[in-house]
C-alpha atoms as a PDB file:
ATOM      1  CA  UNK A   1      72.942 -31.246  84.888  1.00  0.00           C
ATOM      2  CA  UNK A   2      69.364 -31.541  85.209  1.00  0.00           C
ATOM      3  CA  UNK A   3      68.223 -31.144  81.193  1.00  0.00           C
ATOM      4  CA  UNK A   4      70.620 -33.930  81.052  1.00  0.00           C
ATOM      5  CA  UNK A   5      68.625 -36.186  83.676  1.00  0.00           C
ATOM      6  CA  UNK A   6      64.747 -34.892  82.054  1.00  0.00           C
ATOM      7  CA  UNK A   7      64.806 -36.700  78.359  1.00  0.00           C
ATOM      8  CA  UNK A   8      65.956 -40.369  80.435  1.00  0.00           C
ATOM      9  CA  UNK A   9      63.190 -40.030  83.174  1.00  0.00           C
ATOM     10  CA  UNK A  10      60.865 -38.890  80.187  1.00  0.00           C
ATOM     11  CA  UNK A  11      61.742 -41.991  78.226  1.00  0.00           C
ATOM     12  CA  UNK A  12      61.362 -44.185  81.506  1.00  0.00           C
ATOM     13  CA  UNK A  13      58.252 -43.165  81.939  1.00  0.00           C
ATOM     14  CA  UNK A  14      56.783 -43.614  78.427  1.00  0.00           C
ATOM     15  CA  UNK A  15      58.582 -47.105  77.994  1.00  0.00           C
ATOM     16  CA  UNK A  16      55.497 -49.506  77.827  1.00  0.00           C
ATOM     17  CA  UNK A  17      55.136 -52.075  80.854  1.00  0.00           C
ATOM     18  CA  UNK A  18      55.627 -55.635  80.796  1.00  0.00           C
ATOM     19  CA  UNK A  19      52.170 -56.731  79.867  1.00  0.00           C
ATOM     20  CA  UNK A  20      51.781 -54.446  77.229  1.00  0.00           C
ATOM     21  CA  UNK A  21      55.510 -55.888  75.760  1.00  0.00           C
ATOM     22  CA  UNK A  22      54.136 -59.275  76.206  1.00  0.00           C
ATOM     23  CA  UNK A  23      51.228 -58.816  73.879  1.00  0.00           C
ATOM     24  CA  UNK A  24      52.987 -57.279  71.595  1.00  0.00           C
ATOM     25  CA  UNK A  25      55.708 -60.045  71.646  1.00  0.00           C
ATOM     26  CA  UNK A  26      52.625 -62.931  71.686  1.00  0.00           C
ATOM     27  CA  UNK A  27      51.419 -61.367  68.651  1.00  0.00           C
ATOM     28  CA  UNK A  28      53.894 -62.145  66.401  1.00  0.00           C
ATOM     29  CA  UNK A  29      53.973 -66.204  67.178  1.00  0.00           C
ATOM     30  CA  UNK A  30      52.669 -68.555  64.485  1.00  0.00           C
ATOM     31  CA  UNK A  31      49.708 -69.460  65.926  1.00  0.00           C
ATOM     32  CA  UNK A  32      46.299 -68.215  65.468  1.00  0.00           C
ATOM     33  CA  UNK A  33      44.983 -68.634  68.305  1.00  0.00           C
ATOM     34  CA  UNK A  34      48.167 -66.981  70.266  1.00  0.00           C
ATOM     35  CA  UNK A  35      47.524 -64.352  68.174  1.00  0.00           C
ATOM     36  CA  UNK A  36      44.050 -64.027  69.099  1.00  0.00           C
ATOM     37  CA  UNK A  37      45.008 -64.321  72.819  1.00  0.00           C
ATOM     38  CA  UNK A  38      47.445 -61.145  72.305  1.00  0.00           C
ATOM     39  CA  UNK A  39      45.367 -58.902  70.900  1.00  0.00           C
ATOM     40  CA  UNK A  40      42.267 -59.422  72.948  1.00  0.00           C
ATOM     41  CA  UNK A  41      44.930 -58.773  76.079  1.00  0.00           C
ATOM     42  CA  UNK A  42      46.014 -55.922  74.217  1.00  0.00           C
ATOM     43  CA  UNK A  43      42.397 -54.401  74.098  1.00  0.00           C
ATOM     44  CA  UNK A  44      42.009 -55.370  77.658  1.00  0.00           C
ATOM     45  CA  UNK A  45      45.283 -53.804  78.816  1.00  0.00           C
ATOM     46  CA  UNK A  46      44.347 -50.755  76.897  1.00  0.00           C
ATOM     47  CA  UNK A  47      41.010 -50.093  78.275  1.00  0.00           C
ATOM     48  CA  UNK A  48      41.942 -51.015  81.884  1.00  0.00           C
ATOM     49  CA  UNK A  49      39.772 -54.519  81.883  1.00  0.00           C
ATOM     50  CA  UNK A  50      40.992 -57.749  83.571  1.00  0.00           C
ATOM     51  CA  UNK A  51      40.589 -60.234  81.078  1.00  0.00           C
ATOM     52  CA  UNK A  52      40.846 -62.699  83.353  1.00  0.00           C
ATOM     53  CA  UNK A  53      43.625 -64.515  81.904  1.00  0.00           C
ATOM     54  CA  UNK A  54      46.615 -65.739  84.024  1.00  0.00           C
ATOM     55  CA  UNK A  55      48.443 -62.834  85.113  1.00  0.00           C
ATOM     56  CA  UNK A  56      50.348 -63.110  87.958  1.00  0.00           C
ATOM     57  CA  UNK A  57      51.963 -59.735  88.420  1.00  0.00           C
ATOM     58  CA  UNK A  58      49.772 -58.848  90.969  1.00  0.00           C
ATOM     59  CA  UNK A  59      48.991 -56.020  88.551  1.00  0.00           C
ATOM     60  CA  UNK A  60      45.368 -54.621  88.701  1.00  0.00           C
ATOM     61  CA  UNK A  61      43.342 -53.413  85.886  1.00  0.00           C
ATOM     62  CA  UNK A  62      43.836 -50.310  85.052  1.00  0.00           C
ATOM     63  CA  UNK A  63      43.332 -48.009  81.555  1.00  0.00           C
ATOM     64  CA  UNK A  64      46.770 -46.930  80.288  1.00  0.00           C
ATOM     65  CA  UNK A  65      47.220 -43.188  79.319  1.00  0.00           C
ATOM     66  CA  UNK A  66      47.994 -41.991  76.147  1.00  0.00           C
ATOM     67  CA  UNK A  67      52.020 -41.813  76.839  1.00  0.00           C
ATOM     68  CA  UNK A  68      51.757 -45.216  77.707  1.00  0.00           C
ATOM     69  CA  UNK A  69      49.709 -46.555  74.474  1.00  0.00           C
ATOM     70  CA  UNK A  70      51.886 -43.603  72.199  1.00  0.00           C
ATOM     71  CA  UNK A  71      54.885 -45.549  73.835  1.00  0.00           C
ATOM     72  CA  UNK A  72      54.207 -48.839  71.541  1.00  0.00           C
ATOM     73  CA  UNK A  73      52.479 -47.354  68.194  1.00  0.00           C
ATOM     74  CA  UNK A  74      55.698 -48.424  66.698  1.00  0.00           C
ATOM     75  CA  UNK A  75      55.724 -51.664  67.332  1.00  0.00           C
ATOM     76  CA  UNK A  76      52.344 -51.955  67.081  1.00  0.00           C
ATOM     77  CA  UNK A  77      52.268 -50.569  63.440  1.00  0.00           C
ATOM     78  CA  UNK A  78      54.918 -53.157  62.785  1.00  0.00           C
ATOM     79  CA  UNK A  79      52.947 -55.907  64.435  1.00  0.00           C
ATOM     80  CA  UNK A  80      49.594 -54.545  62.936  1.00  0.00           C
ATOM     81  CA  UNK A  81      51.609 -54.746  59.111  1.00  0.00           C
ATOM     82  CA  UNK A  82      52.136 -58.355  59.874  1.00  0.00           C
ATOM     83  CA  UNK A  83      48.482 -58.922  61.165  1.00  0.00           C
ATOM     84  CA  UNK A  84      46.751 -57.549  58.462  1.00  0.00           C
ATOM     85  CA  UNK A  85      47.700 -60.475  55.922  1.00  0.00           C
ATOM     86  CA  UNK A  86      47.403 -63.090  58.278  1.00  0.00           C
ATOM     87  CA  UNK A  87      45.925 -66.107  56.963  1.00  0.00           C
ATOM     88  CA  UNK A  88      43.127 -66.508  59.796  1.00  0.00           C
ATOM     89  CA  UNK A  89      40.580 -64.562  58.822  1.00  0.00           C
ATOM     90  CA  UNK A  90      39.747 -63.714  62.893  1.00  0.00           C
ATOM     91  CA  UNK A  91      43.252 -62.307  63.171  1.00  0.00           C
ATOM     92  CA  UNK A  92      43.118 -59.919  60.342  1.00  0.00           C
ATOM     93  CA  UNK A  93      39.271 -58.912  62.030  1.00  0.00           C
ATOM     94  CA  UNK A  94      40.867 -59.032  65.665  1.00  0.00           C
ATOM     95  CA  UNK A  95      44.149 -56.738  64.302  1.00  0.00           C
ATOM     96  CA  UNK A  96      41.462 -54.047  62.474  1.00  0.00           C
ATOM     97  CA  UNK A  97      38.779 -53.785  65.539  1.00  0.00           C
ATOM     98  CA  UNK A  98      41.884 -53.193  68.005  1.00  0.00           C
ATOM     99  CA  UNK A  99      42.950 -50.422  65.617  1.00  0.00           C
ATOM    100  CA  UNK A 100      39.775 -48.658  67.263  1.00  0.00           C
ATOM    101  CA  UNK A 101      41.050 -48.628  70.583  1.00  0.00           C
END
């Protein structure tokens, strides 16, 4: 019974949180400048910066681990796909310096 209970609580734990969703989510809106917005939250999410913007979670700053940031690389390579051939220039530069994270 417990082997059945380990792969959920595994999974719970390495589903992203709702900022990182959000981002994610915010990235793939029409806008350029949304875009822009998502993936500089993304980067500051990542590295565990407050960016300031208007969060109101309650949620402090903190870096995410590497579960936590393998959690989305799916979506993210989907998202990043997209990016990449935007037709902002500063998105496509935005999506390939948050590749570095």
């Amino acid at each position: 019974a417990s082997s059945s209970s380990s792969p959920s609580s595994s999974a719970a734990m390495s589903e992203p949180d709702d900022a990182l969703q959000r981002a994610l989510r915010s990235m793939l809106k029409r806008d350029a400048a949304t875009k822009l917005k998502a993936l500089k939250e993304l980067a500051d999410i990542a590295l565990g910066r407050d960016g300031g913007g208007d969060r109101t979670d309650g949620g402090g700053a903190r870096a995410r681990g590497a579960e936590e940031l393998a959690a989305i690389l799916p979506r993210w390579t989907r998202a990043f796909r997209r990016l990449r051939l935007d037709d902002a220039h500063a998105v496509r530069v935005a999506a390939a310096r948050a590749t570095r994270i």
